[in-house]
N, C-alpha and C. Protein backbone atom coordinates (compact mmCIF):
# COMPACT_ATOMS: atom_id res chain seq x y z
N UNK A 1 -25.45 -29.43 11.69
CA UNK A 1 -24.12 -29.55 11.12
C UNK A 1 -23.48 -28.14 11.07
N UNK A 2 -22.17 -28.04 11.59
CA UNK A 2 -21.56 -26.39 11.88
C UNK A 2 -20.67 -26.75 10.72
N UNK A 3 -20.55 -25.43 9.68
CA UNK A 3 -19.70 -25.24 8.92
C UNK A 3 -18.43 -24.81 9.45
N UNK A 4 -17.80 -25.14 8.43
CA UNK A 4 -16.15 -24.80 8.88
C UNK A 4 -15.75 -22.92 7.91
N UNK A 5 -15.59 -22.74 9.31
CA UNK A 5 -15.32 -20.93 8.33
C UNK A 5 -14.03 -21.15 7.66
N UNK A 6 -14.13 -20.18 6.75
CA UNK A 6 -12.86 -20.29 5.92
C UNK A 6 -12.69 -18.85 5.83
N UNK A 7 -11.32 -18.25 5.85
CA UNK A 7 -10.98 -17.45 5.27
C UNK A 7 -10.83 -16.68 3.94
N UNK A 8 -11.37 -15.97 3.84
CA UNK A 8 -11.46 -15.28 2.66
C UNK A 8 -9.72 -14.99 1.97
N UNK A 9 -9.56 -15.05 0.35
CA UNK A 9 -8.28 -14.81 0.51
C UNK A 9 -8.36 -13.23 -0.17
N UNK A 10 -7.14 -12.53 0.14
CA UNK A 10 -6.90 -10.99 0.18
C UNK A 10 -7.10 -10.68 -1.44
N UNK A 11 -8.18 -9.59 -1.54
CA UNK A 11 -7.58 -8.99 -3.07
C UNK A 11 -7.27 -7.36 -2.78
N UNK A 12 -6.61 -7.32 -3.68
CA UNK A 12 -6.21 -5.77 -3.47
C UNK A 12 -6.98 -5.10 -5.11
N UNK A 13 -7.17 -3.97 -5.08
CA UNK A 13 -8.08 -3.21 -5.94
C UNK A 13 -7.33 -1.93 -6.31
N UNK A 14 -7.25 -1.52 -7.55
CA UNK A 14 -6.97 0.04 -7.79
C UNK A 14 -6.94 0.73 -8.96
N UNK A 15 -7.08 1.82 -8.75
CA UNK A 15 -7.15 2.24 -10.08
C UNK A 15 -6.34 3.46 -10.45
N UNK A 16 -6.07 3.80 -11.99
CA UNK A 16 -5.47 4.54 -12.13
C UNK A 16 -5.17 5.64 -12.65
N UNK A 17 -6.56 6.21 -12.13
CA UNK A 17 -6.55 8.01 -12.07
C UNK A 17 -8.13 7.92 -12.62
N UNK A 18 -8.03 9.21 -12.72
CA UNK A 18 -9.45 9.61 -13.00
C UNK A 18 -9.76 9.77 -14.44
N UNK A 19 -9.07 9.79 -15.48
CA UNK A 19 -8.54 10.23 -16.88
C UNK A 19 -9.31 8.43 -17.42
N UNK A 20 -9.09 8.95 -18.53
CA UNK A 20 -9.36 7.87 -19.74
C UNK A 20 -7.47 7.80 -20.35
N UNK A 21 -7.82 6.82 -21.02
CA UNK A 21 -6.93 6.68 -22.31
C UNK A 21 -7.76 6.82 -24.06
N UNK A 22 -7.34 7.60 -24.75
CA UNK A 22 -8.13 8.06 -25.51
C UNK A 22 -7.83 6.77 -26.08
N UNK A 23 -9.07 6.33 -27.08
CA UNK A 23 -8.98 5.57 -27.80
C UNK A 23 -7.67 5.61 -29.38
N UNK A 24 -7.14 6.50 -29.33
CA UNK A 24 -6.14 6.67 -30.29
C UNK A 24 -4.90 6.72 -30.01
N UNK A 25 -4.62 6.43 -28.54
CA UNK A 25 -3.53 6.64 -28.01
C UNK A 25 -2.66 4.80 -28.89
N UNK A 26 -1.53 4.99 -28.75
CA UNK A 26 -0.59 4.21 -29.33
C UNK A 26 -0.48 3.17 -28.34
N UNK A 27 -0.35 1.60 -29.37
CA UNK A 27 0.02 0.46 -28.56
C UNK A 27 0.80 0.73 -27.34
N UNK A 28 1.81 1.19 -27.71
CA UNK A 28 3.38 1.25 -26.76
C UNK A 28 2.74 1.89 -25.66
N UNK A 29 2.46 2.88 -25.59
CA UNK A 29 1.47 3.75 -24.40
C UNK A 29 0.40 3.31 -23.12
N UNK A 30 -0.28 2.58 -24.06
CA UNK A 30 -1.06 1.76 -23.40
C UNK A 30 -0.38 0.44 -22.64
N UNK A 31 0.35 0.28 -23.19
CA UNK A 31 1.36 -1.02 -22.77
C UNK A 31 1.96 -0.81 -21.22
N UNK A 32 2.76 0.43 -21.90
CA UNK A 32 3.60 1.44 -20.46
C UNK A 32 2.55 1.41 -18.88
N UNK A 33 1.24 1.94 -20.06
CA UNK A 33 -0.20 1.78 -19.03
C UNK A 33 -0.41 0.60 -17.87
N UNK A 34 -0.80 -0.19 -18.60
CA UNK A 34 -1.10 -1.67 -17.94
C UNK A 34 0.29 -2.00 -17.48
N UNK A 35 1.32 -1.79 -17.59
CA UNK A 35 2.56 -2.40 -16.75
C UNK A 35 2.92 -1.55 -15.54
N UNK A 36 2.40 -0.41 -15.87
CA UNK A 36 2.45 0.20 -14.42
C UNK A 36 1.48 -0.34 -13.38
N UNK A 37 0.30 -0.63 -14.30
CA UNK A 37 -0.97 -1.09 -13.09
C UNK A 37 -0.55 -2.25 -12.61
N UNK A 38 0.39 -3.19 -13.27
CA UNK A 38 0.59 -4.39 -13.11
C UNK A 38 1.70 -4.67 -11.83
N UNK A 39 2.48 -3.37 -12.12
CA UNK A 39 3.89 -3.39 -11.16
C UNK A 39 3.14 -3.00 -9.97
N UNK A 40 2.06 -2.24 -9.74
CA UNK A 40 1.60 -1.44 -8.85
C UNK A 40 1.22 -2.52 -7.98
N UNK A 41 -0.44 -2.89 -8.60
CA UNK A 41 -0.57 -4.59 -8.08
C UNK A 41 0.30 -5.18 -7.61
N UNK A 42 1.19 -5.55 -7.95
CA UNK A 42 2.13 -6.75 -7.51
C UNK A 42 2.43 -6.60 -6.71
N UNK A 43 3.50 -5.36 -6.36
CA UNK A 43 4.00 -4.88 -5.27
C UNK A 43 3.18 -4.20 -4.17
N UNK A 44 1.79 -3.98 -3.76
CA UNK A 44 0.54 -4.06 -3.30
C UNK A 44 0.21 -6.01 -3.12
N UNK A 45 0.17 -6.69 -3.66
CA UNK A 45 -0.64 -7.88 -3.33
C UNK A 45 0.87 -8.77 -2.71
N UNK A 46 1.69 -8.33 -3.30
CA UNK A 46 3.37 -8.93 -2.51
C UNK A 46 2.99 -8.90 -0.76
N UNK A 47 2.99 -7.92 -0.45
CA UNK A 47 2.63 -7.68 0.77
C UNK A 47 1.56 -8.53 1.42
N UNK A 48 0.44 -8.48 0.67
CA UNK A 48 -0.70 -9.11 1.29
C UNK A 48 0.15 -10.78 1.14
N UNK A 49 0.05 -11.57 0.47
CA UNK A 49 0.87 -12.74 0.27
C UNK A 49 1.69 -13.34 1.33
N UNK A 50 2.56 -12.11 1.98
CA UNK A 50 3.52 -12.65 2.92
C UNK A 50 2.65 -12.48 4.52
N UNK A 51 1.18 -11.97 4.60
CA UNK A 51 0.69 -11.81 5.89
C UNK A 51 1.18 -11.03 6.34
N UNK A 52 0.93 -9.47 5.53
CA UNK A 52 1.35 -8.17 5.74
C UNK A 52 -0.08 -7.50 5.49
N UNK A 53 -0.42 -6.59 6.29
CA UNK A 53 -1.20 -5.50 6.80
C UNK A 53 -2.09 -5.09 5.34
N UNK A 54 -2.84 -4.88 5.25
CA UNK A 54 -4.02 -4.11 4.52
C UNK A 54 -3.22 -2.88 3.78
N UNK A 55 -3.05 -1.99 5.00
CA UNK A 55 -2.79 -0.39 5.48
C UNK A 55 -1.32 -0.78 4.52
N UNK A 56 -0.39 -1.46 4.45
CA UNK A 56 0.99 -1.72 3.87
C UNK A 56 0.93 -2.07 2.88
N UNK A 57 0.39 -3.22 2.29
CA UNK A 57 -0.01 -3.30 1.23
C UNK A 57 -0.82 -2.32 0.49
N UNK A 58 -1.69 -1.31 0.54
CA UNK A 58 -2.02 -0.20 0.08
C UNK A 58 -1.13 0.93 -0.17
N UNK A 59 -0.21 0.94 0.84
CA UNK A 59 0.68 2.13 0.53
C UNK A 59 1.82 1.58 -0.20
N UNK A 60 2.05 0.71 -0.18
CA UNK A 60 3.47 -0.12 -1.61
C UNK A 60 2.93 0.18 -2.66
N UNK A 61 1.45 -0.09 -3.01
CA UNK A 61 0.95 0.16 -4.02
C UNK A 61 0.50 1.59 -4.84
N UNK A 62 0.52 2.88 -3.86
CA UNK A 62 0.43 4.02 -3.90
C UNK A 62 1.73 4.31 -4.00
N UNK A 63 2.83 4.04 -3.15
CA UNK A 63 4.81 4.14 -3.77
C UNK A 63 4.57 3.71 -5.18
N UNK A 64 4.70 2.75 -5.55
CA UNK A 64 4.82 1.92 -6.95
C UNK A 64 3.66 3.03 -8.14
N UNK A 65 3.17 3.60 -7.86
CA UNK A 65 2.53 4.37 -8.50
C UNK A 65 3.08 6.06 -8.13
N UNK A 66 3.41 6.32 -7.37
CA UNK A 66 4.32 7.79 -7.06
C UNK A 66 5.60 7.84 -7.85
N UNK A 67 5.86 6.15 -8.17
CA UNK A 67 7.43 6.76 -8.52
C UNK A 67 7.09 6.18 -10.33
N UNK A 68 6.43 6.40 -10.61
CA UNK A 68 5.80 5.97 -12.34
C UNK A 68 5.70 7.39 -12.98
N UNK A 69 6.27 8.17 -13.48
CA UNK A 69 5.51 9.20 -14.09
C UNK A 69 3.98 9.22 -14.82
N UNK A 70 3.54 7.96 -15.41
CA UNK A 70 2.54 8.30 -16.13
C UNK A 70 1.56 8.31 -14.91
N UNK A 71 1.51 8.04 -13.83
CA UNK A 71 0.26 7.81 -12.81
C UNK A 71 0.53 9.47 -11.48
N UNK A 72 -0.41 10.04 -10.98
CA UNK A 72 -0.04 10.95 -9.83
C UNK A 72 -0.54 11.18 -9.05
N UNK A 73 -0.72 9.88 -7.81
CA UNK A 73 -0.92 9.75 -7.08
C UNK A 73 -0.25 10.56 -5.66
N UNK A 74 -1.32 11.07 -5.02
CA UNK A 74 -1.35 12.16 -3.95
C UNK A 74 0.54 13.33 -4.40
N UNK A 75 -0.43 13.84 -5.60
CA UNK A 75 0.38 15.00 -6.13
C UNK A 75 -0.56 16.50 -5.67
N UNK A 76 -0.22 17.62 -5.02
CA UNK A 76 -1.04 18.64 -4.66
C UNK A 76 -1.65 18.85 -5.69
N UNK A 77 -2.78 19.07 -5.37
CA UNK A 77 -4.21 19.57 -6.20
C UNK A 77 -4.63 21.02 -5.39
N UNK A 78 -5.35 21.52 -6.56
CA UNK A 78 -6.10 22.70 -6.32
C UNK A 78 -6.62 23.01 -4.83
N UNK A 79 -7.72 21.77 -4.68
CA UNK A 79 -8.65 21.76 -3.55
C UNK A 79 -8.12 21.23 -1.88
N UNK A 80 -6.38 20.53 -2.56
CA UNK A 80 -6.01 19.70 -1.20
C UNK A 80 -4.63 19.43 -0.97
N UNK A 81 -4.43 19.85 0.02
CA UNK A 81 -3.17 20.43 0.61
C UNK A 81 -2.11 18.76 0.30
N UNK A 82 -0.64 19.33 0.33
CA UNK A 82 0.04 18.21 -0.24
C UNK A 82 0.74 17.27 0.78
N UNK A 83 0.59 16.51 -0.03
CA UNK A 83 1.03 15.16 1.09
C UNK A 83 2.35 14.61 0.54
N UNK A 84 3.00 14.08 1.66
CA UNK A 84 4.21 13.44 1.57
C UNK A 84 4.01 12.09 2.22
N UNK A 85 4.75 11.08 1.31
CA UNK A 85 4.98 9.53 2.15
C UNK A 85 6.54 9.84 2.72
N UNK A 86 6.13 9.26 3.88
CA UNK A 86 7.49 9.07 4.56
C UNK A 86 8.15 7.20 4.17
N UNK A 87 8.87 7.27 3.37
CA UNK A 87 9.22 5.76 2.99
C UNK A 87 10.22 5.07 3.87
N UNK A 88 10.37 5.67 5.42
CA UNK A 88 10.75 4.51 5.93
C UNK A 88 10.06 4.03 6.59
N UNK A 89 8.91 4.97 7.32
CA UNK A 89 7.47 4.44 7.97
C UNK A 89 6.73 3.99 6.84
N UNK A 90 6.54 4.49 5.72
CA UNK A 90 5.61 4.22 5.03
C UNK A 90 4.11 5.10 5.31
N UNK A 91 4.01 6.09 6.00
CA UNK A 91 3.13 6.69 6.54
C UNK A 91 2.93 8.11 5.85
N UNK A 92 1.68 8.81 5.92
CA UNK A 92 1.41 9.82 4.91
C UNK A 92 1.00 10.58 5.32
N UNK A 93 1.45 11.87 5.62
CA UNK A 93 1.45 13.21 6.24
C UNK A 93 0.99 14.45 5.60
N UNK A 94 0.41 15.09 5.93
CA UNK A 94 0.86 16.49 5.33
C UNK A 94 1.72 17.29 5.24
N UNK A 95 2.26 17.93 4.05
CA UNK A 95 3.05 18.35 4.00
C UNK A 95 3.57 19.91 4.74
N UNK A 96 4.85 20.10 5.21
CA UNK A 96 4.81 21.19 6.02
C UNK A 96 4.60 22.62 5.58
């Protein structure tokens, strides 16, 4: 008897930053928190939903988190040279 393959359906994954939230930090804060992760997600799994690309759906979700102040995603660091999204490709470069 041959099984019938099925497709797996898409999850998207992420996280947001390397930091904690101190345990004393204020409702409202934490709130701000999880609604960013939430907007991030969405607009990341939006993509996947309509039978859009992996690679696209990852980078909506890295936008949606660039333009959040509390999150800082591919902001120059010490160790690594800075990157720019180009938001009409959607593609991520180094910066000149």
């Amino acid at each position: 008897m041959v099984k019938e393959a099925t497709i797996p359906k898409p999850v998207l994954v992420a996280h947001g930053g390397a930091g904690v939230i101190p345990r004393n930090t204020p409702k409202e804060k934490v709130d701000q928190y999880l609604a960013g992760m939430r907007a991030a997600l969405t607009r990341g799994n939006a993509v996947l939903q309509n039978g859009g690309r992996a690679l696209d759906a990852v980078m909506e979700t890295v936008i949606e988190f660039e333009d959040n102040p509390l999150f800082t995603p591919l902001r120059p660091m010490n160790w690594m040279p800075p990157l720019w999204t180009d938001n009409a490709s959607r593609s991520v470069r180094l910066a000149p």
